[in-house]
Protein backbone atom coordinates (compact mmCIF):
# COMPACT_ATOMS: atom_id res chain seq x y z
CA UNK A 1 79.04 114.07 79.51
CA UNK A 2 80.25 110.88 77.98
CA UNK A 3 83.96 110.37 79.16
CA UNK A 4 83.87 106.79 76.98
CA UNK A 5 86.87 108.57 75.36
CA UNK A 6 90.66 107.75 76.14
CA UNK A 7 92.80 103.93 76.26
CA UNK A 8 91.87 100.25 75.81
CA UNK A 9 91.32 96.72 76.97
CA UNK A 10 89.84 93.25 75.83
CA UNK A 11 86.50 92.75 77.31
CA UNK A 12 87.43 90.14 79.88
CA UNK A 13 89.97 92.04 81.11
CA UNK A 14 88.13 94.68 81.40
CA UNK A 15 85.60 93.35 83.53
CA UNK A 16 88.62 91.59 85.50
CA UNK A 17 90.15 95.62 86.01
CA UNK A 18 86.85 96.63 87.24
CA UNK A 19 86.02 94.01 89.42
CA UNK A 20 89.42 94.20 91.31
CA UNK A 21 89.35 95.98 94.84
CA UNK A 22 90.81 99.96 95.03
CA UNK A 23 94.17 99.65 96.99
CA UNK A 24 93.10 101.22 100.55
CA UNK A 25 96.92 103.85 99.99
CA UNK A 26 95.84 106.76 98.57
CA UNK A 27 97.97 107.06 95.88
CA UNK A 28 99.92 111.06 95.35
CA UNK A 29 101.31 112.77 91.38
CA UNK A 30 103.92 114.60 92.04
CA UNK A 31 104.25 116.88 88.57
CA UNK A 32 107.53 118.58 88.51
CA UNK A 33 107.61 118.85 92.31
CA UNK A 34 104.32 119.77 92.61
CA UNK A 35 101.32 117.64 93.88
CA UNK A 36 98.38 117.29 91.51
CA UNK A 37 94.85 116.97 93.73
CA UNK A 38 92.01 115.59 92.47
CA UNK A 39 88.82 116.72 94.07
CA UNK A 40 86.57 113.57 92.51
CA UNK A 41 87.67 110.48 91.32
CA UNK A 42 91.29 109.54 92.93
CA UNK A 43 94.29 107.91 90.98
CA UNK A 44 94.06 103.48 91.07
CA UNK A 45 96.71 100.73 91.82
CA UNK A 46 95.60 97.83 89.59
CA UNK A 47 97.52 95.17 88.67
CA UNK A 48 100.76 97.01 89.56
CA UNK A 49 100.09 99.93 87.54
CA UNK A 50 98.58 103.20 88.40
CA UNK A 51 95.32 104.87 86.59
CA UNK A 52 94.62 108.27 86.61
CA UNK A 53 91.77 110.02 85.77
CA UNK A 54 91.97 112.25 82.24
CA UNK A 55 92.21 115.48 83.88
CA UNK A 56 94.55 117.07 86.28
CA UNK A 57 97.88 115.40 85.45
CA UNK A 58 97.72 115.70 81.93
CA UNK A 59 96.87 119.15 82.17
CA UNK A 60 99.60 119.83 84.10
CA UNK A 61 102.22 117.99 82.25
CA UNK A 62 101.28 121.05 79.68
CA UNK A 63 98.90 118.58 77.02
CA UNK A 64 97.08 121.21 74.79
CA UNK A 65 94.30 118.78 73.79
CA UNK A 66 92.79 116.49 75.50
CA UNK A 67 89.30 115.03 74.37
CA UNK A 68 86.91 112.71 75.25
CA UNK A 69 85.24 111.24 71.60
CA UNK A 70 81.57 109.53 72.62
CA UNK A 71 81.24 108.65 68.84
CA UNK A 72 84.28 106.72 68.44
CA UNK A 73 84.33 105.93 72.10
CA UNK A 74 87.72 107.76 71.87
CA UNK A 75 90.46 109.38 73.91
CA UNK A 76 92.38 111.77 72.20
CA UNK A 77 95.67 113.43 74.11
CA UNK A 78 97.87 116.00 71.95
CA UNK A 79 100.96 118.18 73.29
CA UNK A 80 103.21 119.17 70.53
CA UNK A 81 103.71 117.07 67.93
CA UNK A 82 102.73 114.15 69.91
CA UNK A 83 99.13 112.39 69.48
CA UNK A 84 97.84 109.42 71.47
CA UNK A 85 94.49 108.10 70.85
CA UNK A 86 92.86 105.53 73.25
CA UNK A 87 89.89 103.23 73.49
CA UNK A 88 87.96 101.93 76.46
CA UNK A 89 87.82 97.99 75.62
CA UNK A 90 90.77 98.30 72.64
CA UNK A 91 94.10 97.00 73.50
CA UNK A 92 95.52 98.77 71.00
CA UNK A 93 96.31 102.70 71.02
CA UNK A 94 97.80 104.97 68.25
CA UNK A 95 100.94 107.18 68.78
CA UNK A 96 101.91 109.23 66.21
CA UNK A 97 99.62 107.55 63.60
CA UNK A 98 101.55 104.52 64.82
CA UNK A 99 99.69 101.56 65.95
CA UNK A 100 101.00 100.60 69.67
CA UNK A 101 100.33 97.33 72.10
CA UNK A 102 98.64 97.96 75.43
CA UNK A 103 99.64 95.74 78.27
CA UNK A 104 97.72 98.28 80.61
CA UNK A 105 94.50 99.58 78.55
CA UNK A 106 91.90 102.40 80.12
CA UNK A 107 89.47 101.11 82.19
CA UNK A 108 86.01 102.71 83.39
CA UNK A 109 85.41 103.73 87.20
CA UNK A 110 83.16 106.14 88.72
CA UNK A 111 81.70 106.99 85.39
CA UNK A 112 85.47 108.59 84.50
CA UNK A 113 87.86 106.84 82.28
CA UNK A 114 91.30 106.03 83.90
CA UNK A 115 94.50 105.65 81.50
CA UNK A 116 97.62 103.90 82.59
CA UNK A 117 99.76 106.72 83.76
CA UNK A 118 103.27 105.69 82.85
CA UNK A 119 102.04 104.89 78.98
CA UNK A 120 100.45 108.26 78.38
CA UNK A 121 103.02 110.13 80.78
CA UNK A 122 106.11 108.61 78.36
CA UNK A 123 104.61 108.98 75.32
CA UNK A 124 104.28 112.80 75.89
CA UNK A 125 107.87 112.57 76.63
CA UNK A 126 108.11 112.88 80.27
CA UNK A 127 109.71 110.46 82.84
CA UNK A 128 107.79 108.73 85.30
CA UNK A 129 109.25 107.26 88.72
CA UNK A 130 107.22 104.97 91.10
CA UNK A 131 108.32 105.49 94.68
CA UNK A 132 106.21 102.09 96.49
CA UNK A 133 107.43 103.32 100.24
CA UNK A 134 104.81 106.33 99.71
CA UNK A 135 102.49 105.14 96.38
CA UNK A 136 104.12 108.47 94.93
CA UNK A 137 104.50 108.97 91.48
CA UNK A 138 107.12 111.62 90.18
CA UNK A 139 106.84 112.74 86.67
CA UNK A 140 109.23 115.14 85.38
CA UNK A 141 108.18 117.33 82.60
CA UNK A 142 111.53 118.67 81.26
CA UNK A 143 112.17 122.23 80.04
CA UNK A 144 108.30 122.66 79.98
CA UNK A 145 105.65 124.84 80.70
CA UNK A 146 103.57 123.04 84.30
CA UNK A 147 100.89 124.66 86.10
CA UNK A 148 101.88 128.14 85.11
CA UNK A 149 105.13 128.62 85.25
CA UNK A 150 108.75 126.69 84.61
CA UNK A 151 110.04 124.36 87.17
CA UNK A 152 113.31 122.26 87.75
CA UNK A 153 112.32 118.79 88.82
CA UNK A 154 114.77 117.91 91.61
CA UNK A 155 117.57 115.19 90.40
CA UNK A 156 116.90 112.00 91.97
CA UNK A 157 118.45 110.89 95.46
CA UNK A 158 121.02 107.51 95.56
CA UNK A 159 120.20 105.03 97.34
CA UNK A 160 116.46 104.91 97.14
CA UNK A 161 114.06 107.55 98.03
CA UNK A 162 113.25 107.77 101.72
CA UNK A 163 111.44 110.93 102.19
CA UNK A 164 107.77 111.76 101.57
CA UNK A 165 107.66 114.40 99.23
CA UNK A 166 106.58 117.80 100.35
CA UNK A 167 103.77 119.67 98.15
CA UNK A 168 104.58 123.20 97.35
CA UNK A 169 102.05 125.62 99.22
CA UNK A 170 99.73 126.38 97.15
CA UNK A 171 99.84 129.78 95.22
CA UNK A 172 98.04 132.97 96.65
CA UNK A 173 94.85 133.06 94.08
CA UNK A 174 92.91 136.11 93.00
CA UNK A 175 89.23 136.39 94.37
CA UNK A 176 86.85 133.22 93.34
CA UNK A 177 84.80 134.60 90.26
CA UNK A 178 82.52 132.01 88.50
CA UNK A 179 84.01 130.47 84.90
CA UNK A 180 84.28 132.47 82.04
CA UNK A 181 81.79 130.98 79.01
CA UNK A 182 82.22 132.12 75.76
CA UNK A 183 79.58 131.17 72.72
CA UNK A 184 81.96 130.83 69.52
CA UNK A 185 79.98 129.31 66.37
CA UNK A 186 77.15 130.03 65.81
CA UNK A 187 77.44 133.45 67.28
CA UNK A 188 74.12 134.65 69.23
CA UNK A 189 71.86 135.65 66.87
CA UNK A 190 73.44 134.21 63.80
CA UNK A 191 71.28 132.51 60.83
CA UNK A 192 73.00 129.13 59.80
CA UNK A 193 71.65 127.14 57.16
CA UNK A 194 73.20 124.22 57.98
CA UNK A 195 70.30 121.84 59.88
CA UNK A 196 73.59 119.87 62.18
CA UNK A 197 75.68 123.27 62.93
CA UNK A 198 78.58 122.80 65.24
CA UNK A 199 77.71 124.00 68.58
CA UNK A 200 81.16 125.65 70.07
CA UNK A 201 82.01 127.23 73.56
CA UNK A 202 85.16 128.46 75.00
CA UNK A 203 84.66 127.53 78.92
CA UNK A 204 87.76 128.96 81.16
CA UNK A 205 88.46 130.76 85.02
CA UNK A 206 88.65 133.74 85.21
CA UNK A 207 92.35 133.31 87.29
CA UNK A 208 90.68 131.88 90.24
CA UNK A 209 89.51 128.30 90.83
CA UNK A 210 90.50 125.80 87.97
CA UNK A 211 87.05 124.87 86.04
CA UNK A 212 85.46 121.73 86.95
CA UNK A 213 85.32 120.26 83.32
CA UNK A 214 83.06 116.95 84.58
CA UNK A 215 80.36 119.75 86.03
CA UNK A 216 79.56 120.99 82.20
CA UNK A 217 76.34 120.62 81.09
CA UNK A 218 74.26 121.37 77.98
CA UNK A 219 70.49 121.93 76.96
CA UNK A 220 69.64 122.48 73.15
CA UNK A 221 65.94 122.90 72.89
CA UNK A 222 65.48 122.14 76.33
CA UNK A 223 67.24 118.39 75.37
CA UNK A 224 70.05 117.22 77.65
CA UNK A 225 72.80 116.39 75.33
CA UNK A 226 75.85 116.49 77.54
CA UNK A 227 76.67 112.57 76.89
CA UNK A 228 77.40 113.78 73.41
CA UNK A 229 80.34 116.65 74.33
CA UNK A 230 82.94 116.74 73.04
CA UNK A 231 85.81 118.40 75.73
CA UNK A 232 89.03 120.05 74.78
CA UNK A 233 91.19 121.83 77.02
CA UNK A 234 89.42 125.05 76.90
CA UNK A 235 86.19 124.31 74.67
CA UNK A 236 83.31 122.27 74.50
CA UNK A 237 82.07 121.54 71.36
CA UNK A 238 78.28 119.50 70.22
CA UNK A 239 76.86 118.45 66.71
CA UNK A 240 73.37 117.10 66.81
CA UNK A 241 72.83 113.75 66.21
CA UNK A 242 69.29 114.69 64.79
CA UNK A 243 68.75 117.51 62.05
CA UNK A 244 67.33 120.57 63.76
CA UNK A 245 64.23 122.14 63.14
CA UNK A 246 63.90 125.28 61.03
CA UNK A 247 63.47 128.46 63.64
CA UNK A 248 64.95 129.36 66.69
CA UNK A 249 67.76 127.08 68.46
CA UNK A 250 68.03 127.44 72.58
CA UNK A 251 71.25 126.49 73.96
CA UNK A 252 71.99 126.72 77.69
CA UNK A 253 75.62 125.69 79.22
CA UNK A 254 76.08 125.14 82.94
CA UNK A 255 79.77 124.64 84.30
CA UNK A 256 81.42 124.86 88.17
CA UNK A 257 84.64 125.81 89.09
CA UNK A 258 86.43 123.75 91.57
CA UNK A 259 85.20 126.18 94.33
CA UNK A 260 81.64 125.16 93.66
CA UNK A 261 81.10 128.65 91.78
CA UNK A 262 78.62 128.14 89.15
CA UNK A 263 78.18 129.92 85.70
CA UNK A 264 75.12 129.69 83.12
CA UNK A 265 74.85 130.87 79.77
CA UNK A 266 72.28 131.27 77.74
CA UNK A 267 71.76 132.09 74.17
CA UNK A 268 69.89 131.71 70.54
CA UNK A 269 70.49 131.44 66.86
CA UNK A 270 68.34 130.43 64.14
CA UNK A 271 68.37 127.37 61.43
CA UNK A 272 67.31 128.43 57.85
């Protein structure tokens, strides 16, 4: 799946972002009290900012959309009222249909894109707190909905903090069960006369392991087309690049959960 979505940067110093050495600290999110994990690609220190990878900490911060545009090479992040939209190599972004200067644009690692975390973590209206003694960042999430349930983030200590921060133990979870995938348009079966249909999944647990959305992938006609997803928060979506031939149209979907539990779907429709 193309992740080319999200933040930007001029082409020099983009190649200067990805050239510089990962800091050796691992570096912890701390979302309302709670510590976000990241089973692939961990948070960055460049340049005296901190990059995180789309996923996890926006999610948590309570973001209903978050999308990854391959055609536009585009990220798009929406909670509320609030929309951001980022470009890998742009040093520009948009807030609010507002056009905003980068001093920190996305940059490309790992095949994921990383946005600067204080710029997207403000703009959604949280506050964001760098404590250097640990490479902790603490973002508070007022009055909000985070990982499932309402939290009070802790008021902040005088005099500095000198503690390392203590993760919550984690939550008792129900029994793993593979991800939940749900065709949506066109419906199994269905006759569209439209040759470029939108191709539309929901993809969600099933109140076990979080889904794994970087393990989706998608066949149409046997064609591997998963560079051209499109990934919200709960749904994958495709339109063909090509017109599709009259007949019958195969679509397969493959996703993970975070446990490694795989699901497969398979189903037809037909193009008048």
């Amino acid at each position: 799946m193309r992740y080319r979505l999200q933040p930007a940067l001029g082409a020099v110093g983009l190649a200067v972002a990805l050239a510089a050495p990962v800091m050796a600290q691992t570096t912890r999110v701390m979302v309302n009290n709670r510590e976000v994990d990241f089973p692939d690609q961990q948070p960055v220190e460049r340049d005296g900012r901190v990059y995180i990878p789309l996923r996890g900490v926006l999610d948590r911060m309570g973001a209903e959309t978050i999308q990854w545009r391959p055609a536009r090479e585009e990220v798009f992040v929406a909670s509320g009222q609030k929309e951001i939209r980022l470009r890998v190599g742009d040093n520009h972004a948009r807030v609010d249909g507002q056009d905003v200067e980068l001093d920190a644009p996305p940059i490309l690692l790992g095949g994921r894109t990383m946005v600067p975390l204080r710029f997207v973590g403000e703009n959604l209206g949280a506050t964001v707190r760098w404590q250097g003694e640990t490479h902790t960042v603490f973002i508070n999430v007022a009055q909000s909905r985070v990982a499932g349930q309402r939290e009070e983030y802790p008021p902040a200590r005088t005099g500095g903090d000198t503690e390392r921060p203590r993760p919550n133990p984690p939550a008792e979870r129900p029994r793993a069960s593979a991800p939940l995938i749900r065709p949506l348009r066109p419906v199994p079966g269905e006759t569209v006369t439209a040759r470029r249909p939108e191709i539309a999944v929901v993809v969600r647990d099933r109140g076990g392991p979080e889904v794994d959305f970087d393990s989706i992938r998608m066949r149409v006609n046997g064609e591997d087309v998963t560079q051209e997803l499109e990934i919200g928060v709960n749904s994958v979506t495709y339109r063909p690049t090509e017109p599709l031939e009259p007949g019958l149209t195969r679509v397969r979907l493959t996703v993970r959960d975070r446990d490694g539990n795989v699901s497969t779907r398979d189903w037809s429709f037909h193009v008048r």
